[in-house]
Protein backbone atom coordinates (compact mmCIF):
# COMPACT_ATOMS: atom_id res chain seq x y z
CA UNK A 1 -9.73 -41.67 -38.19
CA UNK A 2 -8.47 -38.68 -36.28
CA UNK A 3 -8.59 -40.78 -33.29
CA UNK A 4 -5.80 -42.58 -34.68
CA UNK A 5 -3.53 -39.51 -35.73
CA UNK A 6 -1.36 -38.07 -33.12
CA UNK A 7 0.18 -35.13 -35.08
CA UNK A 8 0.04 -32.31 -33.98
CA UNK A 9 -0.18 -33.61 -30.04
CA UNK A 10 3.40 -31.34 -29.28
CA UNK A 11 1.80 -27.95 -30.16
CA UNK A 12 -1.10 -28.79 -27.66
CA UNK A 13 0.73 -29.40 -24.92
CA UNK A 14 3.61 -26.84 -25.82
CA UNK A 15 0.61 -24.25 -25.79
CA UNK A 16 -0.54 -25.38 -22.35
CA UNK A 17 2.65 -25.19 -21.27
CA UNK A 18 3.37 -21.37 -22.65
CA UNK A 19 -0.20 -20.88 -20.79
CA UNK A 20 1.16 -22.16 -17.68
CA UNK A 21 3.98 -20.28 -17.98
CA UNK A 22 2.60 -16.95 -18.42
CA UNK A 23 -0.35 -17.37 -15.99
CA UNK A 24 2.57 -18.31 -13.21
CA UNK A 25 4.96 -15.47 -13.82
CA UNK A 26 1.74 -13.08 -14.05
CA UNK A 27 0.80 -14.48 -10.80
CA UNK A 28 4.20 -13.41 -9.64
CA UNK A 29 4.05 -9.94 -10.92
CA UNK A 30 1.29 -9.37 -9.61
CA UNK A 31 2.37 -10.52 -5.82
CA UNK A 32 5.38 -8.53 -6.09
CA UNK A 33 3.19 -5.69 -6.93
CA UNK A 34 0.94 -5.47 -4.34
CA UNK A 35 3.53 -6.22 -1.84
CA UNK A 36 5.79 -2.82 -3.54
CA UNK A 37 2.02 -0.87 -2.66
CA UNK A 38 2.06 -2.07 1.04
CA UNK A 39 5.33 -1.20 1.80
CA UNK A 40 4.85 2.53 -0.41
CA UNK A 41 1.72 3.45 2.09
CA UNK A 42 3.57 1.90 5.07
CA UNK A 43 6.55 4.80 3.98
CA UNK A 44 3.79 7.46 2.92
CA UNK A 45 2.30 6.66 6.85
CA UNK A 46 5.54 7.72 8.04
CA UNK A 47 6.05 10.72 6.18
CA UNK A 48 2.70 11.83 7.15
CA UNK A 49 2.84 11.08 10.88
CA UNK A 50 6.66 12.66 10.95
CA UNK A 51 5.28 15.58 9.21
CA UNK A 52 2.40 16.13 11.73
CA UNK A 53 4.09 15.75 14.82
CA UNK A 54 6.23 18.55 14.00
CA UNK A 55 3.58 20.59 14.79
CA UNK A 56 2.24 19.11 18.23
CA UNK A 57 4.07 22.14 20.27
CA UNK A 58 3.30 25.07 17.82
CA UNK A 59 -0.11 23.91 16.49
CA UNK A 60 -1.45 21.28 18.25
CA UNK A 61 -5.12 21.88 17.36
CA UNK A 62 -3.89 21.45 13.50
CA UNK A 63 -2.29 18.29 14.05
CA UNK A 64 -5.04 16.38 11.76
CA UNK A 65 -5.26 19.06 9.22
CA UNK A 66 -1.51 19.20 8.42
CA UNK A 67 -1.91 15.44 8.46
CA UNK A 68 -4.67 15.20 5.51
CA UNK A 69 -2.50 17.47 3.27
CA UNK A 70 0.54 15.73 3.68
CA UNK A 71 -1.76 12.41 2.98
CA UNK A 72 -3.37 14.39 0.17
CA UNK A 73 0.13 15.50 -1.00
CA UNK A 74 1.33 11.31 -1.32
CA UNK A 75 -1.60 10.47 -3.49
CA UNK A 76 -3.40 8.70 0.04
CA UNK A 77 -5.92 9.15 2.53
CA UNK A 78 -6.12 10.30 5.89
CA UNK A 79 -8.43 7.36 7.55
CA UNK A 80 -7.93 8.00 11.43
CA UNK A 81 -5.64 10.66 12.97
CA UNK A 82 -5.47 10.45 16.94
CA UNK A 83 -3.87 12.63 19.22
CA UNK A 84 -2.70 11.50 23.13
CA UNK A 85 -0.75 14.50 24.98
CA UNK A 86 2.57 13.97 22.55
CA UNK A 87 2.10 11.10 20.63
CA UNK A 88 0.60 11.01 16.88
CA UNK A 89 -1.48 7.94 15.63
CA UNK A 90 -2.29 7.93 12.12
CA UNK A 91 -3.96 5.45 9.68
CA UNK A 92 -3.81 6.35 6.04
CA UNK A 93 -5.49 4.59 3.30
CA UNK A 94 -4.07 3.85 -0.41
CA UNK A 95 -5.29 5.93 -3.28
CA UNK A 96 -3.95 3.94 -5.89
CA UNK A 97 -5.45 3.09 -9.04
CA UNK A 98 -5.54 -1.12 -7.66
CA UNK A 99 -7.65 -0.12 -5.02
CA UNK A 100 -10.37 0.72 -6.66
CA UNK A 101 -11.14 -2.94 -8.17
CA UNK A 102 -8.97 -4.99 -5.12
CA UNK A 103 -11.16 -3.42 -1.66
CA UNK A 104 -10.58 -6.42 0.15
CA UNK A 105 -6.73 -6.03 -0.05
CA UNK A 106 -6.24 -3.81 3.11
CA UNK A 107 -3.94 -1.21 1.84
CA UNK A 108 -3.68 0.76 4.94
CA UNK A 109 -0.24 2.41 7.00
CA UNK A 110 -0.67 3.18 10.49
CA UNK A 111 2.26 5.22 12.18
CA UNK A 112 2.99 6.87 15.63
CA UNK A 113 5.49 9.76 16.39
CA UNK A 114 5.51 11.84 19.06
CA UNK A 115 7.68 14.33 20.86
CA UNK A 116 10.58 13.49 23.52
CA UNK A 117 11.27 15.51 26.00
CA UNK A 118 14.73 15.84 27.54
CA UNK A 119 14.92 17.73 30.54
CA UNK A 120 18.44 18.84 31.89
């Protein structure tokens, strides 16, 4: 008997549909998401390694110091700071609240800066 009926066979498939729907542009929302994190802690990598290598002449001893607070500062953290003669390497990690349940999505900035010299 209900073999035989087909009413009602539209709202099933309309509701798999919605389902589809949603799941997709969730999907989507959540890609654009995590790629507006990786390019924030790419920028906060920059500010932190342009901050830091302002002080290679007057502090360079410091360098890494002055590094974690400006990491601190951007809600990150400091994962490797290097230092070769006038050139700053940094690695800072993402302290956002998605990387505590997504660890295997790498959300880490490296930067360089250094210091030119011009001679005259």
């Amino acid at each position: 008997m209900f073999l035989n009926n087909e009413s009602g066979g539209i709202s099933i498939l309309m509701l798999s549909l919605s389902l589809a729907t949603l799941s997709l542009i969730s999907l989507v929302g959540f890609g654009v998401k995590m790629y507006l994190l990786s390019n924030q802690i790419n920028n906060v990598a920059d500010r932190v390694a342009l901050g830091a290598a302002t002080n290679l002449i007057s502090a360079p001893d410091d360098i890494c110091v002055v590094a974690e607070q400006i990491a601190t500062a951007n809600n990150s953290k400091l994962v490797t700071c290097e230092v070769l003669d006038d050139e700053l390497t940094i690695k800072v990690r993402s302290d956002s609240q998605f990387q505590t349940w997504l660890d295997y999505w790498p959300h880490v900035g490296m930067a360089r800066a250094g210091i030119d010299y011009i001679f005259d």
